[in-house]
Protein backbone atom coordinates (compact mmCIF):
# COMPACT_ATOMS: atom_id res chain seq x y z
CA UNK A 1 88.48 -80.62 -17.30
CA UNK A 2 85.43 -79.90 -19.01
CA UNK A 3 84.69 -76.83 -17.07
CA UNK A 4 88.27 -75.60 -17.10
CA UNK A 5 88.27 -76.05 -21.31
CA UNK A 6 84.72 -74.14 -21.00
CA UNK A 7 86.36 -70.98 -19.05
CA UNK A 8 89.25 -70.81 -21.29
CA UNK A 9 86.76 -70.51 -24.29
CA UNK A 10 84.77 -68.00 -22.78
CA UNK A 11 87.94 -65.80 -21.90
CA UNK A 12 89.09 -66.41 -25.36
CA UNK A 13 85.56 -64.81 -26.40
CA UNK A 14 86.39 -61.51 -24.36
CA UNK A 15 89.65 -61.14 -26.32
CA UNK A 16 87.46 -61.42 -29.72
CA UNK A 17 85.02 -59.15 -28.28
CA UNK A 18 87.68 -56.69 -27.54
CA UNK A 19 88.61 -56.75 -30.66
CA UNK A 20 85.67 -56.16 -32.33
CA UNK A 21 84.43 -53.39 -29.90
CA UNK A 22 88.32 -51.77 -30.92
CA UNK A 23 86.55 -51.28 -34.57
CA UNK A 24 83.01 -50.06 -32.93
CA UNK A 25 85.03 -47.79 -30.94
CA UNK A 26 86.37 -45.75 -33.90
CA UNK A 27 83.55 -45.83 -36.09
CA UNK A 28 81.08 -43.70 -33.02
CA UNK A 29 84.11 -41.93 -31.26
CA UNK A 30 83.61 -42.99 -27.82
CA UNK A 31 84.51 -45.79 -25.94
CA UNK A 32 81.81 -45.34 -23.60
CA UNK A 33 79.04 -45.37 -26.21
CA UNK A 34 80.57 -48.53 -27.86
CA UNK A 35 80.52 -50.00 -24.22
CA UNK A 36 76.83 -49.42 -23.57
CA UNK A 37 75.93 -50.52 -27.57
CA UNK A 38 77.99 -54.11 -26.92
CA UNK A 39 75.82 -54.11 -23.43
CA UNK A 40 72.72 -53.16 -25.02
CA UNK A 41 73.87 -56.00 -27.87
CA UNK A 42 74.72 -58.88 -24.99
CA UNK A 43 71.14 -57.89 -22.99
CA UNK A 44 69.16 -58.61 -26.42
CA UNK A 45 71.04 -61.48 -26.51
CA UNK A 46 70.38 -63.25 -23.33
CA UNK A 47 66.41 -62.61 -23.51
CA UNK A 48 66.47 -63.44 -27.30
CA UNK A 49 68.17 -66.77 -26.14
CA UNK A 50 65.90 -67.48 -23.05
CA UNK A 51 63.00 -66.92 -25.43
CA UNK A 52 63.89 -69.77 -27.46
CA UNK A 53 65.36 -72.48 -24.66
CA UNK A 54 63.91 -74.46 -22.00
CA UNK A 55 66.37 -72.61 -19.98
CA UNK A 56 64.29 -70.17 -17.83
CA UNK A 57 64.90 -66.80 -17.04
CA UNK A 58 62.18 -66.12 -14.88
CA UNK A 59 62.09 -66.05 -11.48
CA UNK A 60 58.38 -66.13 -8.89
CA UNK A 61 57.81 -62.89 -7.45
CA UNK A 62 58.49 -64.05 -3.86
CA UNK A 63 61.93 -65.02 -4.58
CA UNK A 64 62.81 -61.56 -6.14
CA UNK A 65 61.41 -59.79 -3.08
CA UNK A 66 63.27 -61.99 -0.55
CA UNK A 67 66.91 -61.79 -2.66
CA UNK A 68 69.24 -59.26 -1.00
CA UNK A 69 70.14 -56.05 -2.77
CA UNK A 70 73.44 -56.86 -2.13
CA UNK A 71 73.05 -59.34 -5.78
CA UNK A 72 71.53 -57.29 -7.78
CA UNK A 73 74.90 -55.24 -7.86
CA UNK A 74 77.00 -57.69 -10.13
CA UNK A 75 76.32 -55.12 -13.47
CA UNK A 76 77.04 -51.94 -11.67
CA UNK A 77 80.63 -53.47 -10.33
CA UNK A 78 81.17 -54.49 -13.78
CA UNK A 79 80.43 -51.76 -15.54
CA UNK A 80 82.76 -49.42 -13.00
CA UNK A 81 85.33 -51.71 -13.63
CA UNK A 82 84.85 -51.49 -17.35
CA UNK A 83 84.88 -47.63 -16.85
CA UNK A 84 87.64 -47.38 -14.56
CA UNK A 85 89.75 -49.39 -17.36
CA UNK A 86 89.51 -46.98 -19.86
CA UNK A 87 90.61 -43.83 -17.38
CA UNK A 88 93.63 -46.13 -16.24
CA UNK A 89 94.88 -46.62 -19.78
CA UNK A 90 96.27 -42.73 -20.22
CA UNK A 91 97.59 -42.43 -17.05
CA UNK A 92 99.75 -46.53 -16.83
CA UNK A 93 100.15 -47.58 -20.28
CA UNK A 94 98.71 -50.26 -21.51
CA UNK A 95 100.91 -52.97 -19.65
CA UNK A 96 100.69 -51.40 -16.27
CA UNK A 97 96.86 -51.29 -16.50
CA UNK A 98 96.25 -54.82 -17.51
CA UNK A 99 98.67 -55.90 -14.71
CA UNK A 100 97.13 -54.18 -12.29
CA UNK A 101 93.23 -55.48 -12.79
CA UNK A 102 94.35 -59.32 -13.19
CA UNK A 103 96.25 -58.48 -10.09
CA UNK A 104 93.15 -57.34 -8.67
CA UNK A 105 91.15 -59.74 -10.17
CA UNK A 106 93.28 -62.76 -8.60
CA UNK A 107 93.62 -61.31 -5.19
CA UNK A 108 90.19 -60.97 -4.94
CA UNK A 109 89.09 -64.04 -6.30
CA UNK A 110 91.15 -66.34 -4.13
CA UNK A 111 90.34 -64.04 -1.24
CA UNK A 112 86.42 -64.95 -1.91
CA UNK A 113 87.49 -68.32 -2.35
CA UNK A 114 89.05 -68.40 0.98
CA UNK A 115 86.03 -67.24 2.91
CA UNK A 116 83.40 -68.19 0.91
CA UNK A 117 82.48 -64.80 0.32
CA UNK A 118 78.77 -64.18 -1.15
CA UNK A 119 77.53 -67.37 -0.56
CA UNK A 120 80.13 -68.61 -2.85
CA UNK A 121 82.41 -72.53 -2.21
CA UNK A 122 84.57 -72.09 -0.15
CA UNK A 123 88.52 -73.19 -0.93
CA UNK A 124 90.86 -72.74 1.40
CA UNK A 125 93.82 -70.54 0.65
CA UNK A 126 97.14 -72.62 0.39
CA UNK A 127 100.92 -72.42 -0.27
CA UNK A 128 100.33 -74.19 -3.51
CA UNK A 129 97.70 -71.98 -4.53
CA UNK A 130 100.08 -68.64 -3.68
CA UNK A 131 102.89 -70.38 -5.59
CA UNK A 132 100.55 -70.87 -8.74
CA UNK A 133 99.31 -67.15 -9.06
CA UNK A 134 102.69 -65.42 -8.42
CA UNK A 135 103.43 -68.06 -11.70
CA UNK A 136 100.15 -67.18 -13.76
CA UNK A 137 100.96 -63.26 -12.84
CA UNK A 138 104.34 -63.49 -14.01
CA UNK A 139 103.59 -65.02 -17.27
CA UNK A 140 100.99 -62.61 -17.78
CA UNK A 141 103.59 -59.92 -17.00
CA UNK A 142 106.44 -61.61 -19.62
CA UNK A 143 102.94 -61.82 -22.49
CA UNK A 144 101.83 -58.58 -22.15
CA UNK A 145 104.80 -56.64 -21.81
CA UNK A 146 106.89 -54.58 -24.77
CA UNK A 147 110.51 -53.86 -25.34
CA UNK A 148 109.51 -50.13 -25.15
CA UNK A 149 107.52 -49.20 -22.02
CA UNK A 150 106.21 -46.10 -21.96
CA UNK A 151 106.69 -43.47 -19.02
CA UNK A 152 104.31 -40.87 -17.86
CA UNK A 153 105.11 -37.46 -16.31
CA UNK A 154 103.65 -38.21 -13.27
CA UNK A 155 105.02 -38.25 -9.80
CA UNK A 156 105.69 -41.69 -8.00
CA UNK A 157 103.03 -41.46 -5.34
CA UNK A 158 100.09 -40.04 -8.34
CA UNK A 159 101.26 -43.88 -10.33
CA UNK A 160 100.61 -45.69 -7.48
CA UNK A 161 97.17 -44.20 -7.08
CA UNK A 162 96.31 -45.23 -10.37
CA UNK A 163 97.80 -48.37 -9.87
CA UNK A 164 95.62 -48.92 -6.38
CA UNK A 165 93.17 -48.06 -8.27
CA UNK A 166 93.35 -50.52 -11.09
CA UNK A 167 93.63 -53.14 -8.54
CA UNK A 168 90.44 -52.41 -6.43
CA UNK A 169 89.29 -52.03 -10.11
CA UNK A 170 90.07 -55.39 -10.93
CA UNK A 171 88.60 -56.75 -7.55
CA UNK A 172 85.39 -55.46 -8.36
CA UNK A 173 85.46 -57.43 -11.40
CA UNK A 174 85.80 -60.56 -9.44
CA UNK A 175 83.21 -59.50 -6.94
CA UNK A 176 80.84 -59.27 -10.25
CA UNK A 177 81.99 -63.17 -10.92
CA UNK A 178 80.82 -64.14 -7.28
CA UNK A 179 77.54 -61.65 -6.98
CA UNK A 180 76.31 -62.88 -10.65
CA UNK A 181 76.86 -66.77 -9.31
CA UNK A 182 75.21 -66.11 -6.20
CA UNK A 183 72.07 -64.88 -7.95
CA UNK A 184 71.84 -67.15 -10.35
CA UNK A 185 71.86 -69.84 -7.47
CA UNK A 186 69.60 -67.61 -5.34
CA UNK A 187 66.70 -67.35 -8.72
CA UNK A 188 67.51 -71.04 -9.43
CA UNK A 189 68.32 -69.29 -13.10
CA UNK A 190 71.87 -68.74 -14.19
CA UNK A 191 70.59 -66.94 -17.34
CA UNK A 192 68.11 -64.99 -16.00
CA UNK A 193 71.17 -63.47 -13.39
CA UNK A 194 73.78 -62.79 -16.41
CA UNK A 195 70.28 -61.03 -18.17
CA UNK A 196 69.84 -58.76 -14.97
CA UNK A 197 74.03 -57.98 -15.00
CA UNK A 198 73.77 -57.20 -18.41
CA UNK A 199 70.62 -55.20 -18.05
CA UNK A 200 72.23 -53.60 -15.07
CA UNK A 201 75.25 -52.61 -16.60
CA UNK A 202 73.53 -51.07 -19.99
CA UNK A 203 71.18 -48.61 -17.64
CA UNK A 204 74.39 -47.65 -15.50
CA UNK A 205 76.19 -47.05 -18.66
CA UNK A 206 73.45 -44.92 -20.97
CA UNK A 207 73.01 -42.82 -17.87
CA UNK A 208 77.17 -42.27 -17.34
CA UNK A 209 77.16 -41.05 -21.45
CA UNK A 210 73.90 -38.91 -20.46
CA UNK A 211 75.46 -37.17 -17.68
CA UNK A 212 78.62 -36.78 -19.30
CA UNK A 213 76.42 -35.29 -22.50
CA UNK A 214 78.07 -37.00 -25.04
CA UNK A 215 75.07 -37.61 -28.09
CA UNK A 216 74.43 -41.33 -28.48
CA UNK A 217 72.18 -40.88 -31.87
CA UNK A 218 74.84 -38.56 -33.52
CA UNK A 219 77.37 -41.49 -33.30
CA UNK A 220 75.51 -43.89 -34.13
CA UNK A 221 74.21 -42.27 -37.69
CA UNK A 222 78.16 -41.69 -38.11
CA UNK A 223 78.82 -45.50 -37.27
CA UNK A 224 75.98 -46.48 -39.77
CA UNK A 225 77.24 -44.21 -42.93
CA UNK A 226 80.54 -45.79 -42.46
CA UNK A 227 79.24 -49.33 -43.34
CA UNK A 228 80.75 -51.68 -40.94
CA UNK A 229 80.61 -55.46 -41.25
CA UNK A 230 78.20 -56.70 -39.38
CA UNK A 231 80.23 -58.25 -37.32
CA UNK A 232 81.23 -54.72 -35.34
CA UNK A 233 77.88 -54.95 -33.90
CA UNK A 234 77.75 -58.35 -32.35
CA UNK A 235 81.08 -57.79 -29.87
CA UNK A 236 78.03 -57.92 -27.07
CA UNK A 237 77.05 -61.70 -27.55
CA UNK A 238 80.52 -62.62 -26.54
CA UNK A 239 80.56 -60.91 -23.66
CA UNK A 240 77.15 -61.74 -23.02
CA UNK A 241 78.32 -65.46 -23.05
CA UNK A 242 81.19 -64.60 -20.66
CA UNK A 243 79.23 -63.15 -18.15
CA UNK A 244 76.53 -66.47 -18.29
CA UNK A 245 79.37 -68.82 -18.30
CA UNK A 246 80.79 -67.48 -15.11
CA UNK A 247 77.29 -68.00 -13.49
CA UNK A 248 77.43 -71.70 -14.47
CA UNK A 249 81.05 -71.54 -13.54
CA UNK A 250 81.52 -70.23 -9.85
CA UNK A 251 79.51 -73.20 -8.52
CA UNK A 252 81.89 -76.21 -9.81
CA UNK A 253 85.50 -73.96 -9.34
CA UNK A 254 84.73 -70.88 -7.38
CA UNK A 255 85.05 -67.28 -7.97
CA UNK A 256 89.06 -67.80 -7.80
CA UNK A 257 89.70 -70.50 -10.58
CA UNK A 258 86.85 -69.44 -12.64
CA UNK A 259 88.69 -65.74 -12.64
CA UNK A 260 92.02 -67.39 -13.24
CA UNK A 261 91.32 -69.84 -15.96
CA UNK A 262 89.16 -66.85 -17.99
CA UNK A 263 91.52 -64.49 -17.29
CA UNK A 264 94.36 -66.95 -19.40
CA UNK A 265 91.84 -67.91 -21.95
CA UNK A 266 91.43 -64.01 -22.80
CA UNK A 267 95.53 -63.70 -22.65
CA UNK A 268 95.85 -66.69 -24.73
CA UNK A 269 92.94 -65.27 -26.78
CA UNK A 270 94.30 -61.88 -27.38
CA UNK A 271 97.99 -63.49 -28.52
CA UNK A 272 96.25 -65.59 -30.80
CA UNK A 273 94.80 -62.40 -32.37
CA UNK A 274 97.96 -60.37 -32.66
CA UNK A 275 99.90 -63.02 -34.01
CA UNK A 276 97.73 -63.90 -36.48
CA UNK A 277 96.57 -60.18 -37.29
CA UNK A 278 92.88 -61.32 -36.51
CA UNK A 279 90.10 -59.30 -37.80
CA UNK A 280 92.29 -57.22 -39.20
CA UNK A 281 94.57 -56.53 -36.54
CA UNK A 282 98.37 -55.63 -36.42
CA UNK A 283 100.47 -58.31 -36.95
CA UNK A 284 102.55 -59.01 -33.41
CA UNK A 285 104.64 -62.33 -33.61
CA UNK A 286 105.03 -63.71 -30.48
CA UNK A 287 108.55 -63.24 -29.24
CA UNK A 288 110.53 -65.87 -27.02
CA UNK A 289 110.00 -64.27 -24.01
CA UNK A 290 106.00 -63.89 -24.40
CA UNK A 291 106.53 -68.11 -25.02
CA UNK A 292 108.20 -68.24 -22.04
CA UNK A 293 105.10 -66.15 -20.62
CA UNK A 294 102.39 -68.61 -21.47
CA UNK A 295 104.34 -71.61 -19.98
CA UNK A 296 104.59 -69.86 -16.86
CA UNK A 297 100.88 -69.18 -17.35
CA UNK A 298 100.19 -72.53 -18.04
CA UNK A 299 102.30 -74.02 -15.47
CA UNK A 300 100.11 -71.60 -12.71
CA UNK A 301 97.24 -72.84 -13.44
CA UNK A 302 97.99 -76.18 -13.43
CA UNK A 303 99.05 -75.81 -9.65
CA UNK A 304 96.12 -74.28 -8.90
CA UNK A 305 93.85 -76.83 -10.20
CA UNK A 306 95.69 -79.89 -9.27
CA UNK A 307 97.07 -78.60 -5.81
C-alpha cells in the first residue's frame, strides 16, 4: 500500500507541475521553451540531489559500455510524447487528447506487463485486470469531460489520425516508465537513470526550439521583467520526482500499475486544483457526474491491485 500511496503522490505532483508550467508558459510565449526550462529545472535537480545523498548516481565505466542503447531512449520517448501532446490539443480538444494518451498509456502498460517487456516483471494479463481499466478509463472519461464539447472542422478519418496518434503517443509514455526502470536496474542506480531521462529529454528539447528558431534568451528576459513568484520556476522538481519515482516504482508493481495508479493520482491531482482554484486557478466545482468519475476510478484500481 505503501508504494501504491507513493505513485498517487507523485501523479498528484505532475498535476501541480502542470499547473505551474501553465503560468511559465505565458510569461515566455512558448510551450516548448517552458518544457525544456522545467527539464533543464528537474536535471539540476536530480544531480543537485545526488550530490548531497548517499544515493549514487554514478555508474563504472564497464557497465555503461555493456548497457544496450535501447535504455538510454526513456527521455527521447518522453519528450515526443510531451511534444506530441501539445500538437494534439488544437486538433481534439482538450478531453479527446487526454483520453486518448491514458488510453495509450494503459494499453501499453499492461501490454509490457503481460510480456515482461524491457526486462520489466512480468504480470499476466487477466479478465479482472481488463474489467478494472475499462472502469479506471471510464471514470477518467466522466472527470475530465465538459457539458460543452467542442467540435473541430475536420473530417472523420483526419480525427482519428490524431486520435491514433495520441494513443501511440501515450504508449510511448509508458515505454519511458519501463526503459527508465530497466536502466536504473541495469546501473544499479535509480537516480542516476531518471538524471540521464531528464538530461535526455532537455538536449532533445533545446535542439527541437533550435530547429524550429524560436529565441530561448528573448523569452526568458521577457519571463524575468514580468516578476514571477518563484515558484513558476520550480514546475521541473516535480516532474523530476515523477520520473525517479517511477524508476523505484516499476520493480515492486510493473510498468502497468505504476502507469495506472500515477495516472489517477495526477486526475485526482488536477480536480483537487480546479476545485479549489489552486495557484490561482479557475474555480471548477466538481459536478456529480465527475464524483461519479472518481469512484469508478477508484473502484478500477482497486481491481487491478487486488485481482
Amino acid at each position: 500500500m505503501l508504494w501504491i500511496s507513493f505513485a498517487l503522490f507523485i501523479g498528484a505532483g505532475i498535476a501541480l507541475q502542470t499547473a505551474i508550467n501553465a503560468k511559465l508558459r505565458l510569461a515566455v510565449g512558448s510551450p516548448f521553451i517552458a518544457s525544456n526550462i522545467s527539464f533543464l529545472v528537474g536535471t539540476l535537480c536530480l544531480f543537485c540531489f545526488g550530490l548531497v545523498s548517499t544515493q549514487s548516481f554514478l555508474a563504472d565505466t564497464q557497465t555503461i559500455a555493456n548497457t544496450p542503447l535501447w535504455m538510454w531512449l526513456g527521455g527521447f520517448l518522453g519528450t515526443i510524447a510531451l511534444t506530441t501532446n501539445i500538437l494534439l490539443f488544437p486538433h481534439l480538444g482538450g478531453v479527446q487528447t487526454v483520453i486518448m494518451v491514458i488510453l495509450g498509456q494503459v494499453s501499453m502498460g499492461l501490454i509490457i506487463d503481460h510480456f515482461g517487456l524491457f526486462h520489466t516483471p512480468q504480470y499476466a494479463f487477466s479478465l479482472s485486470r481488463l474489467l478494472g481499466a475499462i472502469l479506471l478509463l471510464s471514470g477518467i472519461f466522466l472527470v475530465v469531460r465538459r457539458p460543452k464539447m467542442s467540435h473541430t472542422p475536420q473530417t472523420t478519418s483526419s480525427l482519428w489520425l490524431w486520435r491514433i496518434i495520441g494513443i501511440v503517443a501515450g504508449g510511448m509514455g509508458a515505454m519511458q516508465t519501463a526503459i527508465n526502470g530497466a536502466l536504473g536496474h541495469e546501473l544499479h542506480s535509480p537516480l542516476l537513470s531518471a538524471l540521464i531521462s531528464f538530461a535526455v529529454g532537455t538536449l532533445c528539447l533545446f535542439l527541437f526550439i533550435n530547429a524550429q528558431r524560436q529565441p530561448i534568451l528573448p523569452a526568458l528576459h521577457q519571463a524575468a521583467k514580468a516578476k514571477l513568484p518563484i515558484w513558476v520556476w520550480f514546475g521541473g522538481s516535480l516532474g523530476a520526482l515523477f520520473v525517479f519515482g517511477n524508476v523505484l516504482l516499476v520493480p515492486e508493481l510493473g510498468t502497468g500499475q505504476t502507469v495506472i495508479f500515477a495516472l489517477a493520482g495526477m486526475i485526482i491531482g488536477s480536480q483537487c486544483i480546479d476545485h479549489f482554484g489552486i495557484l490561482g486557478a479557475v474555480k471548477k466545482p466538481l459536478q456529480l457526474i465527475q464524483f461519479i468519475g472518481l469512484a469508478l476510478l477508484l473502484t478500477g484500481i482497486a481491481i487491478i491491485r487486488l485481482y
